[in-house]
C-alpha atoms as a PDB file:
ATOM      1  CA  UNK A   1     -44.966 -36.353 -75.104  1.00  0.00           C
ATOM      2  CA  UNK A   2     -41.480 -36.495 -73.414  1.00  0.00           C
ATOM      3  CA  UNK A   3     -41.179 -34.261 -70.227  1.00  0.00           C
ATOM      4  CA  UNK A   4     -38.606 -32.115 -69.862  1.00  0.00           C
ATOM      5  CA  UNK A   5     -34.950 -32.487 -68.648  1.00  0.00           C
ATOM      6  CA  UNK A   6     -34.737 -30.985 -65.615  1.00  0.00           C
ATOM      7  CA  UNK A   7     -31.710 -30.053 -62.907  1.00  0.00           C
ATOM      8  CA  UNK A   8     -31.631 -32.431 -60.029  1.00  0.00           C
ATOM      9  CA  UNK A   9     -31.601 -29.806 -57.658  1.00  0.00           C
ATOM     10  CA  UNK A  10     -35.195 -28.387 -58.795  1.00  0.00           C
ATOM     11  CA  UNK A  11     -36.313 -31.464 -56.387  1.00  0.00           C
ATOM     12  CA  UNK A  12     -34.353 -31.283 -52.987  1.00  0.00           C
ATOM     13  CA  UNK A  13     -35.697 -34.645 -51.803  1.00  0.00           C
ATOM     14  CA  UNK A  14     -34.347 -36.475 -54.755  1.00  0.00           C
ATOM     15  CA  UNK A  15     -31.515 -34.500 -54.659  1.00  0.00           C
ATOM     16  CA  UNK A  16     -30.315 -35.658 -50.930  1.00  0.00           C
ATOM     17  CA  UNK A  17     -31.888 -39.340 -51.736  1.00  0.00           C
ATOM     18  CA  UNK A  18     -29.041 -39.789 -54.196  1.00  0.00           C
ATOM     19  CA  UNK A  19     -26.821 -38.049 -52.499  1.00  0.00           C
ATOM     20  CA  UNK A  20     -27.336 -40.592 -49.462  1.00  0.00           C
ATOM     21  CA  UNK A  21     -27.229 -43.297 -51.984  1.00  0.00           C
ATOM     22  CA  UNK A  22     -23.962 -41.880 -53.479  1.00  0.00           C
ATOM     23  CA  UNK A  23     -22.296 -41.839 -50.729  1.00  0.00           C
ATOM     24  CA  UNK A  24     -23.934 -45.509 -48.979  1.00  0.00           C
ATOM     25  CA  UNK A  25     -22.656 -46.935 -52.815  1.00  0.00           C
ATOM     26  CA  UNK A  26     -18.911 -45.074 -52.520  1.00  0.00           C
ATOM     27  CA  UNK A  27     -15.727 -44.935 -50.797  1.00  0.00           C
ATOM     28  CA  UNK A  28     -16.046 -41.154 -50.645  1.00  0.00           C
ATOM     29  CA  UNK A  29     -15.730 -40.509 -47.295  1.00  0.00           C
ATOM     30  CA  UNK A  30     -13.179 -43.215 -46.238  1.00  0.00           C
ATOM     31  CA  UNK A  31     -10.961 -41.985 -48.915  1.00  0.00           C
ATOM     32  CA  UNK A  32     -11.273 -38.676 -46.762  1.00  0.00           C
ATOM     33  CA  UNK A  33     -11.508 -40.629 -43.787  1.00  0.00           C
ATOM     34  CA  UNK A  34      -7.456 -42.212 -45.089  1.00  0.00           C
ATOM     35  CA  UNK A  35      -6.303 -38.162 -45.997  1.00  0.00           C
ATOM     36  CA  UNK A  36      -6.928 -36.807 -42.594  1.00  0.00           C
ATOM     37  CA  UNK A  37      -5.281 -39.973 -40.987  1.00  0.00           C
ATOM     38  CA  UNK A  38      -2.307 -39.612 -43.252  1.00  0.00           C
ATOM     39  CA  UNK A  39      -1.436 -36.671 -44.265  1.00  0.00           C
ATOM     40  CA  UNK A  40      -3.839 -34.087 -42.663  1.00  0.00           C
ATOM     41  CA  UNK A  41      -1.368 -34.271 -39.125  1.00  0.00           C
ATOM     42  CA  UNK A  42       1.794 -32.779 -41.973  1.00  0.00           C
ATOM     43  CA  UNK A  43      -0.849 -30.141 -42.988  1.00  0.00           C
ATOM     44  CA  UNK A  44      -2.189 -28.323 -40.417  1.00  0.00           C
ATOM     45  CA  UNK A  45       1.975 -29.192 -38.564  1.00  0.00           C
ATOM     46  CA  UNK A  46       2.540 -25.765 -38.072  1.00  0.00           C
ATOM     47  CA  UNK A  47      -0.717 -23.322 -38.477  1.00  0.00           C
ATOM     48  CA  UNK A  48      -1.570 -23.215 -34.282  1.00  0.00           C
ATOM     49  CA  UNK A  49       2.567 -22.630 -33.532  1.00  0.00           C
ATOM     50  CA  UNK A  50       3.010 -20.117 -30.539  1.00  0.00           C
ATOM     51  CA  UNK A  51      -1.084 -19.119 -30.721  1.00  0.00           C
ATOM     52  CA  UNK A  52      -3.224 -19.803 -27.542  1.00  0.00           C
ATOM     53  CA  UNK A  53      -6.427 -20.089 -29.987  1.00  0.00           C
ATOM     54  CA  UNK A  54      -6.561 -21.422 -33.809  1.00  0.00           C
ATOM     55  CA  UNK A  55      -9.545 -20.225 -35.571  1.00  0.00           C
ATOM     56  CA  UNK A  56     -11.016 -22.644 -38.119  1.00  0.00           C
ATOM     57  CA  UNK A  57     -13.311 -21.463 -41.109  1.00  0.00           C
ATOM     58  CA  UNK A  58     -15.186 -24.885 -42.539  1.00  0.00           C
ATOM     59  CA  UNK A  59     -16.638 -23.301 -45.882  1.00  0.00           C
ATOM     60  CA  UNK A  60     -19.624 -25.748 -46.496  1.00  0.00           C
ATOM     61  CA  UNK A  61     -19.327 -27.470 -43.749  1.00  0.00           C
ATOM     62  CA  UNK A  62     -22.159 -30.072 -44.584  1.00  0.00           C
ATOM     63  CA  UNK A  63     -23.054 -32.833 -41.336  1.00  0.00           C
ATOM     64  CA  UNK A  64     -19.691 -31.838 -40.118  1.00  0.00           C
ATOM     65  CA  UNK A  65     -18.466 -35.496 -40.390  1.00  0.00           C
ATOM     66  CA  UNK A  66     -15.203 -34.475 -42.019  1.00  0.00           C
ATOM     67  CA  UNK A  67     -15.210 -31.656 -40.189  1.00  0.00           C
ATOM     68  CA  UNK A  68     -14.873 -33.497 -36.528  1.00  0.00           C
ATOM     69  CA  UNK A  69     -12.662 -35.332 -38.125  1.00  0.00           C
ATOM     70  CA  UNK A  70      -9.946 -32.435 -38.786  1.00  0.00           C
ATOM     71  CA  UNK A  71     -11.159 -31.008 -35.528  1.00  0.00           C
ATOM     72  CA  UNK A  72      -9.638 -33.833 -33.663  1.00  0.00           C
ATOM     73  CA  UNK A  73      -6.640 -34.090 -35.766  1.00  0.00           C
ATOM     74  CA  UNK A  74      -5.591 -30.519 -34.697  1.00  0.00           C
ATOM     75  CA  UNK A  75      -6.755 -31.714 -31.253  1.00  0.00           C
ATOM     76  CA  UNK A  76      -4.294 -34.362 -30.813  1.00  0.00           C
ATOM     77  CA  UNK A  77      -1.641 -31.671 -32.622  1.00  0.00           C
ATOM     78  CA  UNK A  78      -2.388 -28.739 -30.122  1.00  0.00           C
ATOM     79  CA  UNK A  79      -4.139 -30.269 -27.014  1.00  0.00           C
ATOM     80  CA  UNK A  80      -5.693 -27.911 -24.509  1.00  0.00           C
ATOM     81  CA  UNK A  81      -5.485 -25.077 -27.404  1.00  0.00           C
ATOM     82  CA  UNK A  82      -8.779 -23.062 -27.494  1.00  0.00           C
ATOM     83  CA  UNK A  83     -10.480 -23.981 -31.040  1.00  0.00           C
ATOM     84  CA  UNK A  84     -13.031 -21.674 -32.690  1.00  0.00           C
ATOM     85  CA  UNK A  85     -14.890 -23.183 -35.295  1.00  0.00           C
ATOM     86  CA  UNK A  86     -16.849 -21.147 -37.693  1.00  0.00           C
ATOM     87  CA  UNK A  87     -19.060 -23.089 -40.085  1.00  0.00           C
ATOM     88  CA  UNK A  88     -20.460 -21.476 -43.027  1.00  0.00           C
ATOM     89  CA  UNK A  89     -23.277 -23.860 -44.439  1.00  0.00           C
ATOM     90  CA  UNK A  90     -26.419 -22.727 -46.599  1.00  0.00           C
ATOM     91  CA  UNK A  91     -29.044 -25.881 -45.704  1.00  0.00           C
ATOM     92  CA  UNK A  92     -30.565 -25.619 -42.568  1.00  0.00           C
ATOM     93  CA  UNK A  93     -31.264 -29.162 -42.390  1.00  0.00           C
ATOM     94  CA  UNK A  94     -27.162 -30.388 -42.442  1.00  0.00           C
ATOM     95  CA  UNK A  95     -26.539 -27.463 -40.184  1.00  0.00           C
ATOM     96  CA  UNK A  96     -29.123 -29.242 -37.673  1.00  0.00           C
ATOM     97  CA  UNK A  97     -27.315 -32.432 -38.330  1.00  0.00           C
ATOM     98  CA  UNK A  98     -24.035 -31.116 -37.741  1.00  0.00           C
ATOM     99  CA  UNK A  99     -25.091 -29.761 -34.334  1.00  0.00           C
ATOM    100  CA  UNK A 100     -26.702 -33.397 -33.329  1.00  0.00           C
ATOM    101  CA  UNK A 101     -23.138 -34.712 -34.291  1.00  0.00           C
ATOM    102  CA  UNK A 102     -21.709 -31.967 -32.463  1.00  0.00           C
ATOM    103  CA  UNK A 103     -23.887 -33.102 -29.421  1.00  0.00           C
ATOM    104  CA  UNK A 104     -22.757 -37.123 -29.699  1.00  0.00           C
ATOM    105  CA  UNK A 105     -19.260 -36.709 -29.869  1.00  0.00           C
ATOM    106  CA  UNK A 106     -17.510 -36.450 -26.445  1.00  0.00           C
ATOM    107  CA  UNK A 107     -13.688 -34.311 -25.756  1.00  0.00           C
ATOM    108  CA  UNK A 108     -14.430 -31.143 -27.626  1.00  0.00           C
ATOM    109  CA  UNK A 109     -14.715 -29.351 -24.320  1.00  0.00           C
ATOM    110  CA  UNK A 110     -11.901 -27.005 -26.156  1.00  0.00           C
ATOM    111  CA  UNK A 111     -13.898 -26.021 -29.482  1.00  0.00           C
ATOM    112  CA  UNK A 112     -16.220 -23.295 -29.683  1.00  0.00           C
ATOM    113  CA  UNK A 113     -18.693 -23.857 -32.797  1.00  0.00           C
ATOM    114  CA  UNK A 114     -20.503 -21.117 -34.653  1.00  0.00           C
ATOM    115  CA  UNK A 115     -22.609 -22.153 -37.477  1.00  0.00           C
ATOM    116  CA  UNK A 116     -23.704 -19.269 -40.446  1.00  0.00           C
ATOM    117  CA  UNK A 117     -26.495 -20.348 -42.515  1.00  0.00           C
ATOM    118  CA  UNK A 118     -25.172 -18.847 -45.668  1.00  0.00           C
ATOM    119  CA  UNK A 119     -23.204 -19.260 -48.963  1.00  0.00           C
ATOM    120  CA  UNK A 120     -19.924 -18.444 -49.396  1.00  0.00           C
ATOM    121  CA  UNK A 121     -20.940 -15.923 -51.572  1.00  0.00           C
ATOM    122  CA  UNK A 122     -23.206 -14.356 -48.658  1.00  0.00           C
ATOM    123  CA  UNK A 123     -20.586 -14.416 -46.251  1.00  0.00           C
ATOM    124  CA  UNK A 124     -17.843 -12.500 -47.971  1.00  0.00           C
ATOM    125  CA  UNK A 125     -20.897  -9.895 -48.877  1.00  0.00           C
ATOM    126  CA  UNK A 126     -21.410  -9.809 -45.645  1.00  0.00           C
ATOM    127  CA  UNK A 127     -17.804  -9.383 -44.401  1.00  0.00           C
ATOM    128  CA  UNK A 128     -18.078  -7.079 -46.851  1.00  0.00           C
ATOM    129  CA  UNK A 129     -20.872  -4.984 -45.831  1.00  0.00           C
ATOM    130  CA  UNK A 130     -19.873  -5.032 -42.233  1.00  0.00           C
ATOM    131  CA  UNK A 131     -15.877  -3.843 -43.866  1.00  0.00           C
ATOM    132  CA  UNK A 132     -14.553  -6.976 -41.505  1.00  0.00           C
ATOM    133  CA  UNK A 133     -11.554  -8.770 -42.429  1.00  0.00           C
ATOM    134  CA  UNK A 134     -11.324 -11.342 -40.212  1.00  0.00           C
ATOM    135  CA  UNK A 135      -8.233 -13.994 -40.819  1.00  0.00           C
ATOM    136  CA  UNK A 136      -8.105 -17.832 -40.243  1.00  0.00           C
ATOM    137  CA  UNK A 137      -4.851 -20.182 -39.130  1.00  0.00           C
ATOM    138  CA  UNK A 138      -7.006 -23.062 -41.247  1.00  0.00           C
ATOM    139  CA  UNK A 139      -9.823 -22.679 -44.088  1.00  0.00           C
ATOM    140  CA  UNK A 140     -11.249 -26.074 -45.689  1.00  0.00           C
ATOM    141  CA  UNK A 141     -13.501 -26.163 -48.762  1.00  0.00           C
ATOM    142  CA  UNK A 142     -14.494 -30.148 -49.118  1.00  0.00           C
ATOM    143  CA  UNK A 143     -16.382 -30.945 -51.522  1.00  0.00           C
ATOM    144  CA  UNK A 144     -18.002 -27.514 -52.247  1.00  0.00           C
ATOM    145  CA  UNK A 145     -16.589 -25.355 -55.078  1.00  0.00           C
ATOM    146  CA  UNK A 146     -19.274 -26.926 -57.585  1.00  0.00           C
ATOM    147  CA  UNK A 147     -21.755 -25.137 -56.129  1.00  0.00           C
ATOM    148  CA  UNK A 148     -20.026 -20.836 -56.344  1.00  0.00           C
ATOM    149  CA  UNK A 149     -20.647 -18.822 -59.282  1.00  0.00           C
ATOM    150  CA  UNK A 150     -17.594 -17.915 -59.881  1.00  0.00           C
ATOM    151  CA  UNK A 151     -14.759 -20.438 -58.901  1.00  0.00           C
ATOM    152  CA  UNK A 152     -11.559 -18.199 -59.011  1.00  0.00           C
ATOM    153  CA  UNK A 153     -13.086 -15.414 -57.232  1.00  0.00           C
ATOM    154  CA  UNK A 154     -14.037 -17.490 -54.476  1.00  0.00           C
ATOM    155  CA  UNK A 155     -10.601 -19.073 -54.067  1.00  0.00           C
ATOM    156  CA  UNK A 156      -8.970 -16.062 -54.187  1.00  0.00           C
ATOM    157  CA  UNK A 157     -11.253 -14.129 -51.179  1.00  0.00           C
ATOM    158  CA  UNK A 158     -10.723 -16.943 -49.402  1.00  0.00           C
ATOM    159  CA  UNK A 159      -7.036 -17.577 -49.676  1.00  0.00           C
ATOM    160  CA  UNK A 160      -6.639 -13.728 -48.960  1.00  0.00           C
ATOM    161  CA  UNK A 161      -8.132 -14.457 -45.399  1.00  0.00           C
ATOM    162  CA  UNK A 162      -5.384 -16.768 -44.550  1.00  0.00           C
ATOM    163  CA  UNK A 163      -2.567 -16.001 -41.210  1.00  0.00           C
ATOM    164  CA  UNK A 164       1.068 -16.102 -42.025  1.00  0.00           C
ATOM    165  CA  UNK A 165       1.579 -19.807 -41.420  1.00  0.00           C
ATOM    166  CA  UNK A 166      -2.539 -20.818 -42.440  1.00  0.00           C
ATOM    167  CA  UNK A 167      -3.469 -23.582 -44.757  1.00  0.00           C
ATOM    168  CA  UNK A 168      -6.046 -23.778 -47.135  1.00  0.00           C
ATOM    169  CA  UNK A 169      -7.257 -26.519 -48.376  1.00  0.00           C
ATOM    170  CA  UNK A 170      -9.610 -27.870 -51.296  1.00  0.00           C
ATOM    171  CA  UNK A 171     -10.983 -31.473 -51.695  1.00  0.00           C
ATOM    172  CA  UNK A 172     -13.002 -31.896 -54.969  1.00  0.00           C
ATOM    173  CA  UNK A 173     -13.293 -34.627 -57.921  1.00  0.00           C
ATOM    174  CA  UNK A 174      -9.636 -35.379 -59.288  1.00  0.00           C
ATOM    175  CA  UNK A 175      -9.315 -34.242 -63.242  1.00  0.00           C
ATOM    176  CA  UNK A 176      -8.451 -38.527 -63.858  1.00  0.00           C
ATOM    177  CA  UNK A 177     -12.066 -39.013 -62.284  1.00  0.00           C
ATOM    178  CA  UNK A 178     -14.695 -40.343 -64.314  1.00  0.00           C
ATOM    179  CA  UNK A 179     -16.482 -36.996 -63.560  1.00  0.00           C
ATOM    180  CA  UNK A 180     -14.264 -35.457 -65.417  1.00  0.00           C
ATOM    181  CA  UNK A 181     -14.413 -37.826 -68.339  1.00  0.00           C
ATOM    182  CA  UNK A 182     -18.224 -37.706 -68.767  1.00  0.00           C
ATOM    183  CA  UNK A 183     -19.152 -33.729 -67.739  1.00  0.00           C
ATOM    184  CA  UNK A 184     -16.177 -33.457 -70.414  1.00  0.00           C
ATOM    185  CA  UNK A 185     -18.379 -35.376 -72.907  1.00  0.00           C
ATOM    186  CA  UNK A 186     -22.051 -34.363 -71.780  1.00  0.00           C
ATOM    187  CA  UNK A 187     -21.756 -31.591 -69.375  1.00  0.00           C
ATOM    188  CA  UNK A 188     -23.507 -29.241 -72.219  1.00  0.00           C
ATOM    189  CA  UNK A 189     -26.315 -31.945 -72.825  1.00  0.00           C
ATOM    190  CA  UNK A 190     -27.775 -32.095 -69.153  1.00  0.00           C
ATOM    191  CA  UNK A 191     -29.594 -29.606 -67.732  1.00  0.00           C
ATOM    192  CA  UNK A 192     -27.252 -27.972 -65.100  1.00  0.00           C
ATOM    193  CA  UNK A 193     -29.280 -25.257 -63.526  1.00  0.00           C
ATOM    194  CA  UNK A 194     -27.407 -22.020 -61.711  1.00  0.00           C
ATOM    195  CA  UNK A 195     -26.719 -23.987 -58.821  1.00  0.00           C
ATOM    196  CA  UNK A 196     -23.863 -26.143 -59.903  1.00  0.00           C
ATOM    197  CA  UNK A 197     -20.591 -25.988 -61.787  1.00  0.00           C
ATOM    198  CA  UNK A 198     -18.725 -28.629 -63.379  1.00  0.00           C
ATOM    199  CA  UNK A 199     -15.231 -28.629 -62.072  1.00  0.00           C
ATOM    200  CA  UNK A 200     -12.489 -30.595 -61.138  1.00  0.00           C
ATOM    201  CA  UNK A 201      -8.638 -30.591 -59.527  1.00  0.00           C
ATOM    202  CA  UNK A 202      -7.593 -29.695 -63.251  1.00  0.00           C
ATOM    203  CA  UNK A 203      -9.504 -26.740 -63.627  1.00  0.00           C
ATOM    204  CA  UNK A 204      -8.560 -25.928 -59.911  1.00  0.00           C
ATOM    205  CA  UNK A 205      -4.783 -26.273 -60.666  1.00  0.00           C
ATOM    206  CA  UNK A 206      -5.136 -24.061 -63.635  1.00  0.00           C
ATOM    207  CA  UNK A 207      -6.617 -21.287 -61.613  1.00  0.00           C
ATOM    208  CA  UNK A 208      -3.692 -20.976 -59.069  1.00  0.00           C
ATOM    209  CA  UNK A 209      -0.814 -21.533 -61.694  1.00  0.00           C
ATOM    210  CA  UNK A 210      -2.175 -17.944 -63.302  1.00  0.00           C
ATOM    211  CA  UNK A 211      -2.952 -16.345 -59.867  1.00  0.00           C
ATOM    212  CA  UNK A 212       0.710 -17.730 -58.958  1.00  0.00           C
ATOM    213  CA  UNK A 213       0.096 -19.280 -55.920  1.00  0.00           C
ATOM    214  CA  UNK A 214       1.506 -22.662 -54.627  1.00  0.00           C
ATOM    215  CA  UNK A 215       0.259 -25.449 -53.779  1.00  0.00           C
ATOM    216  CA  UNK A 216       0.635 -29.492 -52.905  1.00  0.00           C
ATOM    217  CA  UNK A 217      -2.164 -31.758 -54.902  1.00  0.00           C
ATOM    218  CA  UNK A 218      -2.584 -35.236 -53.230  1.00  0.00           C
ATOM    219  CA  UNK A 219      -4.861 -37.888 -54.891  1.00  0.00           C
ATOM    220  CA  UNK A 220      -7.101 -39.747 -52.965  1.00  0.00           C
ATOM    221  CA  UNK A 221      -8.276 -43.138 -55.041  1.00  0.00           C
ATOM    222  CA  UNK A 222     -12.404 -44.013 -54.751  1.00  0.00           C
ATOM    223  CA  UNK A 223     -14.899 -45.257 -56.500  1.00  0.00           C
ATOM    224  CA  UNK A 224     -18.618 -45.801 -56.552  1.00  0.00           C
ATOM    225  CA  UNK A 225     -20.680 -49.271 -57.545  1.00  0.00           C
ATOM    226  CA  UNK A 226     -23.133 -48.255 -60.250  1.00  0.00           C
ATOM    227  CA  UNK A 227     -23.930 -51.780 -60.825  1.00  0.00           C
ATOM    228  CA  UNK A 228     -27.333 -51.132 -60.494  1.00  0.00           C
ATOM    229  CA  UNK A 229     -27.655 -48.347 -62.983  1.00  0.00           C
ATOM    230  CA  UNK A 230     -27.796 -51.380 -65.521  1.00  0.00           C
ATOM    231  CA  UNK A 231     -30.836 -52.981 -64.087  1.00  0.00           C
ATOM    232  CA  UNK A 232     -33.509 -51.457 -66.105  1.00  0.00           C
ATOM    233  CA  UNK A 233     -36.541 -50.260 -63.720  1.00  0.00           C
ATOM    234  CA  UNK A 234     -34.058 -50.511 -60.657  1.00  0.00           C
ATOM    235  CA  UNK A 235     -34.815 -47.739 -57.730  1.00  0.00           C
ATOM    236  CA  UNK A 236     -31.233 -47.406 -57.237  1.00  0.00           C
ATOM    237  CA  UNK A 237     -29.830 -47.358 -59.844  1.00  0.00           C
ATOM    238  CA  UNK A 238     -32.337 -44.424 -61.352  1.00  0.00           C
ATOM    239  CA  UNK A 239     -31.165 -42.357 -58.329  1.00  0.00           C
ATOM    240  CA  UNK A 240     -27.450 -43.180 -59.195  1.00  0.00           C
ATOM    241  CA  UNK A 241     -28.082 -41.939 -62.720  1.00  0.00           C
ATOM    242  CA  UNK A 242     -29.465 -38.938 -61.517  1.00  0.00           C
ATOM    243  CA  UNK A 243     -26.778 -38.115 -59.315  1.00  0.00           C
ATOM    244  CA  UNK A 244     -24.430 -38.737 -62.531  1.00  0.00           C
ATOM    245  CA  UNK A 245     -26.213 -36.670 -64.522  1.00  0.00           C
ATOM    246  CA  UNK A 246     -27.372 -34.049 -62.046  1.00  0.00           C
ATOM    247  CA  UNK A 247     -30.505 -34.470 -63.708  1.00  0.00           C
ATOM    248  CA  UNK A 248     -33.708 -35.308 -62.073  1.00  0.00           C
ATOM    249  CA  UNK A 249     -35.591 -38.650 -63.588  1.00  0.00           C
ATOM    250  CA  UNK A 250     -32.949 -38.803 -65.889  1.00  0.00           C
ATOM    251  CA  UNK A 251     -33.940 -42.302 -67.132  1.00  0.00           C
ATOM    252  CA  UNK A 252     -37.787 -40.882 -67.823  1.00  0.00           C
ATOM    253  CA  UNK A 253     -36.618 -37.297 -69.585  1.00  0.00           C
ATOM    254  CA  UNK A 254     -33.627 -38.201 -71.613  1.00  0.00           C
ATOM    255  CA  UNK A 255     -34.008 -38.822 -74.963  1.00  0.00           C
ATOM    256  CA  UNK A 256     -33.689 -42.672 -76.001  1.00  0.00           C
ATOM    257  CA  UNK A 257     -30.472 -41.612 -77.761  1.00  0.00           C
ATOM    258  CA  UNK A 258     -28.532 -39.473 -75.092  1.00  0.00           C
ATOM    259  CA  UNK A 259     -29.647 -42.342 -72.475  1.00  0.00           C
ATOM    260  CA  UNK A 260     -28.114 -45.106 -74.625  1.00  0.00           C
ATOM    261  CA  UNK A 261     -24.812 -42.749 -75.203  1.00  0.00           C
ATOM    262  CA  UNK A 262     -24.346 -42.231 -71.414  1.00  0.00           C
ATOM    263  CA  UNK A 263     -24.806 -45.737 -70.400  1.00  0.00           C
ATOM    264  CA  UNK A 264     -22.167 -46.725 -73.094  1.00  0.00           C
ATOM    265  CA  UNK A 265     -19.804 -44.107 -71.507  1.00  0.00           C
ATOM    266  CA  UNK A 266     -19.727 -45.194 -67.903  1.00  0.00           C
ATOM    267  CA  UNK A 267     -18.857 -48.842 -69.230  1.00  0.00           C
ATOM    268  CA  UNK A 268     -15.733 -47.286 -70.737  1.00  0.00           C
ATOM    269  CA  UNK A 269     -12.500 -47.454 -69.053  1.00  0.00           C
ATOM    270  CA  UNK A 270     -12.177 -43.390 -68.931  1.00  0.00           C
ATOM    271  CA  UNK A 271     -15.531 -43.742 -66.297  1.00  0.00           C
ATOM    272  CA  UNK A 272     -15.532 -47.167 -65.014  1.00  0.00           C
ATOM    273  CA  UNK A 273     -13.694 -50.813 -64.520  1.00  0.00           C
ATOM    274  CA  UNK A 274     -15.583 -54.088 -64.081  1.00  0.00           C
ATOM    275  CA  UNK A 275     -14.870 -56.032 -61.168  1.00  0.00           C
ATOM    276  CA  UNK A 276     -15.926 -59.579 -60.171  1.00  0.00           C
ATOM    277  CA  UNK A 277     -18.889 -58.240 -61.566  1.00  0.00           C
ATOM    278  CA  UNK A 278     -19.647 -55.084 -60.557  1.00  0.00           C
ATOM    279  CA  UNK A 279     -19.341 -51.882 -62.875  1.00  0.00           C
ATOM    280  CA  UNK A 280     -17.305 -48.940 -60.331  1.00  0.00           C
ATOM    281  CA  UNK A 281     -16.885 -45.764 -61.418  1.00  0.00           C
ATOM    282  CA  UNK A 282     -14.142 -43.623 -61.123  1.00  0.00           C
ATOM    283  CA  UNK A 283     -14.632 -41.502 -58.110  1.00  0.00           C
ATOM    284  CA  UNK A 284     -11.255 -40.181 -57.709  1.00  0.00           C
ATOM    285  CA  UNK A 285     -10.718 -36.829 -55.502  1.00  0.00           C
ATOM    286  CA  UNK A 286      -7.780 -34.563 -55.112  1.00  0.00           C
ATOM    287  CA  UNK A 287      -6.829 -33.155 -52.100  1.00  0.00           C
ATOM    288  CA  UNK A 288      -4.983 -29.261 -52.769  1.00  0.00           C
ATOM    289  CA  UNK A 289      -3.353 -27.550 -50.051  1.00  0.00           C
ATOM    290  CA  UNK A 290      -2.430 -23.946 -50.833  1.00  0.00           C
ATOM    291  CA  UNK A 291       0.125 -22.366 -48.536  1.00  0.00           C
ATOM    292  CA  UNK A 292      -0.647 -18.131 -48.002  1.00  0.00           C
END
């Protein structure tokens, strides 16, 4: 008997093995890594002007890779300006990671860190509860909106937190992603569970046209070698299809039929290109900055 389709994050260990893989196999982060050297400096130009301390909110904050990586952008922007950086981050493990990062980096003598294990969902409850309203010059929400319940409520609290001359801004899959083209297709045939949304820069552009508020998308090209997803039997490649498909063991649990109908897609030019021999999806992200 087949076993069941199940979520990839029902197995947390798989889940951040093909996450690791993911990103070891993509130009995810140096397509970040390019934003914040280009046009990051523009962004945050005018959010610590006149202020003797800028106060940061990194809404899943992750490692805190990225996130040193915009600290020391505003750095060089504002030197000597007092920094408080609040990170709000539900895994316990990447908060511990972003502290030992924290701990190897050197000149942040000016940045005060305070971590929150909790979701963005459990912070503004808790904001709530404790009737605080407390507003940020910068808010950043990188590659996290997949994982709220409800994606236009959570921009919108968010965006209402935001000083006079704040920023905030959103890096997610780009709507011309191959993402987009197979949760499009398949989304209903895999077995999300409650802890993940499909959603991209289109539907993210959508929501602020009808709340009316303005914003500046930038694309940021990437892709991913899935080569190895076409080895039959290869390690790899079953932990790249299960980061695809969010679904754990996909190659073992999905039907003969869906399998063959998923492989076909990421061959297609809407997921992938070939290249000197190597099949590279479409990892496309957008970068949204949304003025107050």
């Amino acid at each position: 008997m087949a076993l069941p389709m199940r979520s990839l994050f029902t197995d947390p260990d798989r889940y951040l093995q093909s996450f690791r893989l993911f990103l070891a196999n993509s130009t995810e982060h140096q397509c970040m890594q390019e934003f914040m050297e280009r046009q990051l400096p523009s962004v945050i130009g005018s959010i610590g002007n006149g202020k003797s301390a800028i106060n940061i909110l990194s809404v899943g904050g992750g490692a805190g890779e990225i996130d040193l990586l915009i600290l020391s952008k505003i750095q060089a922007r504002y030197p000597g300006v007092t920094i408080n950086n609040h990170v709000i981050e539900p895994s316990a493990d990447q908060i511990f990671k972003y502290k030992e990062h924290v701990a190897a980096t050197s000149n942040l003598e000016n940045v005060k860190f305070t971590w929150h294990e909790e979701t963005a969902y459990e912070y503004e409850s808790r904001m709530s509860a404790e009737k605080k309203t407390k507003k940020w010059d910068f808010i950043h929400m990188i590659q996290m909106l997949y994982y709220v319940k409800d994606v236009s409520a959570t921009i919108r609290y968010f965006h209402s937190l935001l000083e006079e001359q704040a920023k905030l801004l959103i890096i997610l899959v780009s709507g011309t992603s191959g993402w987009e083209t197979l949760w499009k297709k398949y989304g209903s045939s895999f077995p999300l569970g409650d802890l993940c949304c499909y959603v991209s820069s289109a539907d993210i552009k959508r929501i602020l046209d009808s709340a009316g508020l303005k914003c500046q998308l930038h694309e940021l090209p990437s892709h991913m070698d899935i080569t190895s997803c076409f080895i039959e039997g290869n390690k790899d490649g079953e932990l790249l299809l299960d980061f695809l498909t969010e679904t754990c063991e996909f190659s073992k649990t999905a039907s003969p039929e869906l399998k063959h109908q998923v492989m076909e897609e990421l061959r297609k030019p809407g997921c992938s290109q070939e290249r000197d021999g190597k099949v590279l999806f479409n990892n496309n992200l957008s970068a949204i900055v949304i003025e107050p």
